[in-house]
C-alpha atoms as a PDB file:
ATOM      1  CA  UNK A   1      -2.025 -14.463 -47.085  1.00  0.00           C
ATOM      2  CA  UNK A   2      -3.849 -16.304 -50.012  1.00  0.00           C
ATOM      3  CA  UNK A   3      -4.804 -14.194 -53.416  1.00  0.00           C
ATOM      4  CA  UNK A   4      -8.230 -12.886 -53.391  1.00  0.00           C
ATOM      5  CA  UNK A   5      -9.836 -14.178 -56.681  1.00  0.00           C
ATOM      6  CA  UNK A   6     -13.512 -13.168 -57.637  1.00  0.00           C
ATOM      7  CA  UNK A   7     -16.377 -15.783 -57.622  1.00  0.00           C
ATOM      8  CA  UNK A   8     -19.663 -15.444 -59.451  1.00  0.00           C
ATOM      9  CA  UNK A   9     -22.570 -17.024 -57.589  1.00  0.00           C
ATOM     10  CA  UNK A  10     -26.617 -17.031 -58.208  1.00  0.00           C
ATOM     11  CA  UNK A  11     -28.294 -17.433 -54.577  1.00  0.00           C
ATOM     12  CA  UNK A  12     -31.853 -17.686 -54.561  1.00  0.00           C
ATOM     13  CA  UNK A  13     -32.453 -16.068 -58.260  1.00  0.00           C
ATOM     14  CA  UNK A  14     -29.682 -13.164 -57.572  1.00  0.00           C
ATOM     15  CA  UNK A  15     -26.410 -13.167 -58.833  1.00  0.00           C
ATOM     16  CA  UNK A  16     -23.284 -12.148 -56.984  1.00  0.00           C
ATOM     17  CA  UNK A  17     -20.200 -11.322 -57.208  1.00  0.00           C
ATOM     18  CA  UNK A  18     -17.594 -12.197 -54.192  1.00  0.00           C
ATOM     19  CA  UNK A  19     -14.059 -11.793 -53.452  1.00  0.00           C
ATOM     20  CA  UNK A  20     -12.597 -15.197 -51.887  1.00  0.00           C
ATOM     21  CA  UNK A  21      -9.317 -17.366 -51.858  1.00  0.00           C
ATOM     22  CA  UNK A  22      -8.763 -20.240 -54.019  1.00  0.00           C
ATOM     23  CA  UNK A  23      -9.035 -22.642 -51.320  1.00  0.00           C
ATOM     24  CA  UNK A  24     -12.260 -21.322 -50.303  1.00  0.00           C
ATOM     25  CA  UNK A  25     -14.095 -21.098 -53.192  1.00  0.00           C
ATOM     26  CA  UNK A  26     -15.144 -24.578 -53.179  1.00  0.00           C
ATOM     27  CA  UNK A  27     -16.682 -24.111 -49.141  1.00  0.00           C
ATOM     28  CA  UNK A  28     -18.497 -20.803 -50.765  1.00  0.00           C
ATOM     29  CA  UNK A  29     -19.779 -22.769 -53.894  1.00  0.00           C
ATOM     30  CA  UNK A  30     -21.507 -25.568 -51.738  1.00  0.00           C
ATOM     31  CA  UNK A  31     -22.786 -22.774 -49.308  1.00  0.00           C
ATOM     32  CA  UNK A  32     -25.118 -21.268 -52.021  1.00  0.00           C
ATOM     33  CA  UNK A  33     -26.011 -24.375 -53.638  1.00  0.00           C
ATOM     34  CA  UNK A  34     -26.924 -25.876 -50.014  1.00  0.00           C
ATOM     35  CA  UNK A  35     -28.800 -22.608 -49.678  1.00  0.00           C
ATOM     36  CA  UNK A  36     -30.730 -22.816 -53.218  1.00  0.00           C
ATOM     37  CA  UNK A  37     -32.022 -26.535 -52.107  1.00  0.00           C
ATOM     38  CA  UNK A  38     -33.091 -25.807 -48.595  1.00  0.00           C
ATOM     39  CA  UNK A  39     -35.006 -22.308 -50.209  1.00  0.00           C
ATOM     40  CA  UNK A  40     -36.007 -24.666 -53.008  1.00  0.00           C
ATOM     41  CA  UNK A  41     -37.269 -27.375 -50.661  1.00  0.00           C
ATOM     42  CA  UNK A  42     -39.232 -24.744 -48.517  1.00  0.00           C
ATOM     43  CA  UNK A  43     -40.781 -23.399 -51.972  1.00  0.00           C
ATOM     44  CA  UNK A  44     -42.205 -26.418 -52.944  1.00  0.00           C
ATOM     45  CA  UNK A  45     -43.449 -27.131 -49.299  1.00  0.00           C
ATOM     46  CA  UNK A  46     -45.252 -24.022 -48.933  1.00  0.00           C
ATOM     47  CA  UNK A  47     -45.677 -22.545 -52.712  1.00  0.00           C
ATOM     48  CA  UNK A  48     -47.938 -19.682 -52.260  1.00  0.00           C
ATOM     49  CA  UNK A  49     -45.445 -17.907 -49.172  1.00  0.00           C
ATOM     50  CA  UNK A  50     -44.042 -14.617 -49.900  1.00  0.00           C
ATOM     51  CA  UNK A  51     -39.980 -15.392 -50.859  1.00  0.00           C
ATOM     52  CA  UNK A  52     -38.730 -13.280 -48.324  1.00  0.00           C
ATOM     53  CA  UNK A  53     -40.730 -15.225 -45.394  1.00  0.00           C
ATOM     54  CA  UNK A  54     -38.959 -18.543 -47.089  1.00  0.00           C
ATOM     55  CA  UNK A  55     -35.501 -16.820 -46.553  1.00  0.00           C
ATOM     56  CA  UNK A  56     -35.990 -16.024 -43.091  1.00  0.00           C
ATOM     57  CA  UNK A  57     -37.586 -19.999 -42.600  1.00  0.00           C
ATOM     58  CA  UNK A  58     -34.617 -21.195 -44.339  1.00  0.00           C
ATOM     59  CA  UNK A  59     -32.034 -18.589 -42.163  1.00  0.00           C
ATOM     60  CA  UNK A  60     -33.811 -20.107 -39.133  1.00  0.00           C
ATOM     61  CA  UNK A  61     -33.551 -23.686 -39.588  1.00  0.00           C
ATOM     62  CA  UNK A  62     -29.651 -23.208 -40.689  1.00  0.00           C
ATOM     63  CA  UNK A  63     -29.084 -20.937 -37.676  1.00  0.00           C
ATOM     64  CA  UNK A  64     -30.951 -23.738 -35.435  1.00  0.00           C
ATOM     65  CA  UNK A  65     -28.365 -26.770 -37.591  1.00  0.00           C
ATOM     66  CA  UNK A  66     -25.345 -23.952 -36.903  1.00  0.00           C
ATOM     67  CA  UNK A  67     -26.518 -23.642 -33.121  1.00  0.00           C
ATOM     68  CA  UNK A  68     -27.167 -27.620 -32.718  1.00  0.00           C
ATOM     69  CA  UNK A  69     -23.562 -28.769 -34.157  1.00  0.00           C
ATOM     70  CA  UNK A  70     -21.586 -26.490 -32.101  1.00  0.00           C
ATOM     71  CA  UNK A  71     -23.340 -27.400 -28.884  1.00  0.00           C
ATOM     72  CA  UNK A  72     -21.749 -31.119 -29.921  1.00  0.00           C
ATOM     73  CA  UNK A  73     -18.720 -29.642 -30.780  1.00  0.00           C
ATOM     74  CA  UNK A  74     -18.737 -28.250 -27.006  1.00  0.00           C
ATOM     75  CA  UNK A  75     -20.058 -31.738 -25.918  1.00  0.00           C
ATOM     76  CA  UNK A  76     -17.548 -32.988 -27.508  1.00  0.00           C
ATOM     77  CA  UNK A  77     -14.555 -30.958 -26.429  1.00  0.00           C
ATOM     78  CA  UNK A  78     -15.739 -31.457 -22.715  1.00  0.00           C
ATOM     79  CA  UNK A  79     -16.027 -35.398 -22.789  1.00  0.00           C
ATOM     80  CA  UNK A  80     -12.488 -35.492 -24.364  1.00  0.00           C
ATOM     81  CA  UNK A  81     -11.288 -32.576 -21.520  1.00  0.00           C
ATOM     82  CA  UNK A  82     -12.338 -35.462 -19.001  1.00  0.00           C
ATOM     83  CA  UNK A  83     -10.730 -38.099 -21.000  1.00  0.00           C
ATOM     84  CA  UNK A  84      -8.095 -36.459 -20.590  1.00  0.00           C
ATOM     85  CA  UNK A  85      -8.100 -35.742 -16.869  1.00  0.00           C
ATOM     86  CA  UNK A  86      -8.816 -39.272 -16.394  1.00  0.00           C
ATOM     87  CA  UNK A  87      -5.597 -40.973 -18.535  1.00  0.00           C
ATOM     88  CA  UNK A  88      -3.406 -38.260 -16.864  1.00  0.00           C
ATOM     89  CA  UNK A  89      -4.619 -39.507 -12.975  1.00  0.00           C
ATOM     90  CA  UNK A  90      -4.494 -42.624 -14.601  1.00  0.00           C
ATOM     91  CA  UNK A  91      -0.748 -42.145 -15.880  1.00  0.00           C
ATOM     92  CA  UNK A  92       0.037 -40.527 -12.314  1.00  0.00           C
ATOM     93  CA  UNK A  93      -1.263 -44.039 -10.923  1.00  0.00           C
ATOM     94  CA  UNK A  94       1.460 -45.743 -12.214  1.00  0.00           C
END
């Protein structure tokens, strides 16, 4: 089990401090500063909304990108699920 090391972060003007592994501080990093563009981005669209109706715009839209890749990933994992039905008939063929 990796070490638990602390990581400071400032997400949408608050700072925070979080317990992760060395190997995921990087993915945890990114994460906020994706999250401080997309609120950023949603600020400068619609200046005069109160902050906390931005977070829950900027929630949605990730929870719609979150919900949209992993109904690909399922896509995906059925296409190569026939794929491989397929090469096995096609293996029993010969």
């Amino acid at each position: 089990m990796s070490e638990q090391i602390p990581v400071e972060l400032r997400v949408l003007g608050h700072s925070f401090r979080l317990a992760t592994t060395e190997d995921k501080k990087p993915e945890l990093e990114r994460a906020a500063q994706l999250l401080n563009e997309k609120y950023d981005d949603f600020r400068q669209k619609a200046p005069r909304m109160e902050p906390s109706k931005l977070i829950i715009m900027v929630a949605l839209e990730m929870m719609q990108d979150v919900l949209s890749m992993n109904k690909t990933i399922q896509e995906y994992e059925h296409c190569e699920r026939l794929l491989n039905t397929i090469l096995e008939d096609v293996e029993q063929l010969t």
